[in-house]
C-alpha atoms as a PDB file:
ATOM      1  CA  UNK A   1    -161.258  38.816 -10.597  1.00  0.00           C
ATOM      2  CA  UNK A   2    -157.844  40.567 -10.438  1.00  0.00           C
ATOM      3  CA  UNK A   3    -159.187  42.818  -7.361  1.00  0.00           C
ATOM      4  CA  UNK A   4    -160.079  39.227  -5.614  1.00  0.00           C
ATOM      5  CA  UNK A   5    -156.647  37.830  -5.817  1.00  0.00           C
ATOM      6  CA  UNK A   6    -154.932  41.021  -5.163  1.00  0.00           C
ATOM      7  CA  UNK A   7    -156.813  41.097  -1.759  1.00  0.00           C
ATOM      8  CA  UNK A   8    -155.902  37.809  -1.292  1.00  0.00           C
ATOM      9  CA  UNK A   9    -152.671  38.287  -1.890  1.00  0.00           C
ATOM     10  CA  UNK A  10    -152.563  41.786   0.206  1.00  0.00           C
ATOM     11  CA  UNK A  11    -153.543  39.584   3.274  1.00  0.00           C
ATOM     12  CA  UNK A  12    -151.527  36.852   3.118  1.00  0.00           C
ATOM     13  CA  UNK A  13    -148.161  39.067   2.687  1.00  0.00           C
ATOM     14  CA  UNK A  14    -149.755  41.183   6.019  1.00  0.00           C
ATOM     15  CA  UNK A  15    -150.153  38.172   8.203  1.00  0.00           C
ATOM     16  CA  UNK A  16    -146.576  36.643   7.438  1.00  0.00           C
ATOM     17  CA  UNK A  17    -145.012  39.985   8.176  1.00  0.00           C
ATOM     18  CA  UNK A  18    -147.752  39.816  11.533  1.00  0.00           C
ATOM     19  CA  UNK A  19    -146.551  36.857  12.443  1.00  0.00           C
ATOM     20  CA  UNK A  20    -142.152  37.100  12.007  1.00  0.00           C
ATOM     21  CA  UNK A  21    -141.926  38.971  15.172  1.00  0.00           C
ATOM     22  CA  UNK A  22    -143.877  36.999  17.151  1.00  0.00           C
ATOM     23  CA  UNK A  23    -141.307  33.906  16.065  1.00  0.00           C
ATOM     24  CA  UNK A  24    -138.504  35.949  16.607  1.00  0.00           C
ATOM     25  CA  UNK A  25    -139.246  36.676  20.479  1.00  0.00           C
ATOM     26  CA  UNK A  26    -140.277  32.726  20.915  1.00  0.00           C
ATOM     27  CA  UNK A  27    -136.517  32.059  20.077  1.00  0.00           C
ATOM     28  CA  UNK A  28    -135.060  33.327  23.168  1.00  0.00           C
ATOM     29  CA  UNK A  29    -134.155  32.045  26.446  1.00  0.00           C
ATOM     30  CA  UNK A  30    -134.640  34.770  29.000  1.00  0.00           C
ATOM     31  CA  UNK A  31    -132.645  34.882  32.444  1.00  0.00           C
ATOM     32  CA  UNK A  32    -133.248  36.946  35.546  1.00  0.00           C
ATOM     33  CA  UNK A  33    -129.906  37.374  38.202  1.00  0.00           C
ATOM     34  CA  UNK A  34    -129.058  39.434  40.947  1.00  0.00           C
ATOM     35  CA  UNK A  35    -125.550  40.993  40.498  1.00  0.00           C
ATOM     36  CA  UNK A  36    -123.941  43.529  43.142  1.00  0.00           C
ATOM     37  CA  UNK A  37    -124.157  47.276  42.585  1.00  0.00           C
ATOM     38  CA  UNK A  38    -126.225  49.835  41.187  1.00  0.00           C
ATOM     39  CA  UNK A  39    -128.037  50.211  37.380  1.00  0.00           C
ATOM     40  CA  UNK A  40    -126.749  54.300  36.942  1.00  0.00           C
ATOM     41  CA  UNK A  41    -126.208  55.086  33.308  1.00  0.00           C
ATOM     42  CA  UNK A  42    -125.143  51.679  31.788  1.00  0.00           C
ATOM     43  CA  UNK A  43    -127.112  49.064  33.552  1.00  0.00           C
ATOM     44  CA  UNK A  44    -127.776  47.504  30.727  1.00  0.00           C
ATOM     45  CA  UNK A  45    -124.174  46.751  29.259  1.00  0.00           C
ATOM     46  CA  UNK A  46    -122.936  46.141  32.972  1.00  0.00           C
ATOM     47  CA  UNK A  47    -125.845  43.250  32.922  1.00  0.00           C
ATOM     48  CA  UNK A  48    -124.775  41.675  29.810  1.00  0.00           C
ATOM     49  CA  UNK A  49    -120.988  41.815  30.801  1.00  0.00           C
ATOM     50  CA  UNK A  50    -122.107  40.065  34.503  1.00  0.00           C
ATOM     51  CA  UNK A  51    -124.062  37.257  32.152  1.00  0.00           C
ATOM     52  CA  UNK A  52    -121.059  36.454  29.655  1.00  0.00           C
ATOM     53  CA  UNK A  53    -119.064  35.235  32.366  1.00  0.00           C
ATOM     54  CA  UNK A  54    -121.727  32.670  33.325  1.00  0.00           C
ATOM     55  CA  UNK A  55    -122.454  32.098  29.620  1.00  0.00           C
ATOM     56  CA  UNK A  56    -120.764  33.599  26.522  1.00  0.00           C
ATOM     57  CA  UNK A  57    -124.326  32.675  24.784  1.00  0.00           C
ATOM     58  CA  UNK A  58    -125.943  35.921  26.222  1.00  0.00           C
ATOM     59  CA  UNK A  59    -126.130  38.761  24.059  1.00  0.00           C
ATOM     60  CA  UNK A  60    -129.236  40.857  24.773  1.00  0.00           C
ATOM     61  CA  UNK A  61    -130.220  42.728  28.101  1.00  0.00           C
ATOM     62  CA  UNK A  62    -133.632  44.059  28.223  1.00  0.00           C
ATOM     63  CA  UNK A  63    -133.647  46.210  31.992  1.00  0.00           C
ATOM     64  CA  UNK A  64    -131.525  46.843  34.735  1.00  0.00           C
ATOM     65  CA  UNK A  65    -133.305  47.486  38.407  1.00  0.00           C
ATOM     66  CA  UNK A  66    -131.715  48.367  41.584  1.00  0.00           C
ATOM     67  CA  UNK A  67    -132.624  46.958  44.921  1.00  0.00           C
ATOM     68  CA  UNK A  68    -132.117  46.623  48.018  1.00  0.00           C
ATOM     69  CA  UNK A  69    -131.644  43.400  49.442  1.00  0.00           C
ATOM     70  CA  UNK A  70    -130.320  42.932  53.542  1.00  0.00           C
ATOM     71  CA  UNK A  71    -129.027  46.059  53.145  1.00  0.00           C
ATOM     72  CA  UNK A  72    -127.210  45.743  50.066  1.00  0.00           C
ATOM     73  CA  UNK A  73    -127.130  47.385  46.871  1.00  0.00           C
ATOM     74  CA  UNK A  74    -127.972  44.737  44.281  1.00  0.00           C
ATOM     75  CA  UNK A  75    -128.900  45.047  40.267  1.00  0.00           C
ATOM     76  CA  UNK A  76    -131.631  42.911  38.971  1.00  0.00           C
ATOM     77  CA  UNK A  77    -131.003  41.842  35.449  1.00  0.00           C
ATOM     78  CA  UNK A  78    -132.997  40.587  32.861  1.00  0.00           C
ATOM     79  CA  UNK A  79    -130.771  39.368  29.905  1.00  0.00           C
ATOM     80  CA  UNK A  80    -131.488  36.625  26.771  1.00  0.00           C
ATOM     81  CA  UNK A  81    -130.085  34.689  24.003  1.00  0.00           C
ATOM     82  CA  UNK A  82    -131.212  33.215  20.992  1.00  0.00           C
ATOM     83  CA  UNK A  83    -131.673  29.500  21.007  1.00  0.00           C
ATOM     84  CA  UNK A  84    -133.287  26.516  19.894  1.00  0.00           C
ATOM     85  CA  UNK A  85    -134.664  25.141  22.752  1.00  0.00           C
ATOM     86  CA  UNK A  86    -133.858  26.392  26.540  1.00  0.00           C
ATOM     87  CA  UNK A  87    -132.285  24.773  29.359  1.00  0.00           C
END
């Protein structure tokens, strides 16, 4: 009987710890922009700096990518925040 509940009990703690990251990501508004210039060594932080000044709410950058757009040198970023609900 103990070895039944312990099971139990073994997969109930696994599937809530399972399951908290998947929450986690589903409470965050992700944003894609175009800023000028190139990625180079601190994409990332240039991204997030470019997406505070169009909201202060911003606080995570996931990639940087350079392109080429009309002949200009452009970085893609793709930056998030946490949230209830998105815009």
């Amino acid at each position: 009987m103990k070895s039944h509940i312990l099971f139990i009990f073994s997969c109930v703690i696994l599937l809530l710890v399972l399951s908290y990251p998947e929450e986690a990501k589903a409470n965050r508004c992700h944003r894609t922009a175009y800023f000028p210039g190139r990625c180079e060594d601190v994409g990332r932080t240039s991204c997030l700096m470019d997406f505070k000044t169009l909201d202060p709410r911003f606080d995570q950058c996931s990639r940087c990518e350079n392109h080429k757009i009309n002949g200009k040198q452009e970085r893609r970023c793709h930056c998030s925040f946490a949230a209830k609900s998105c815009f």
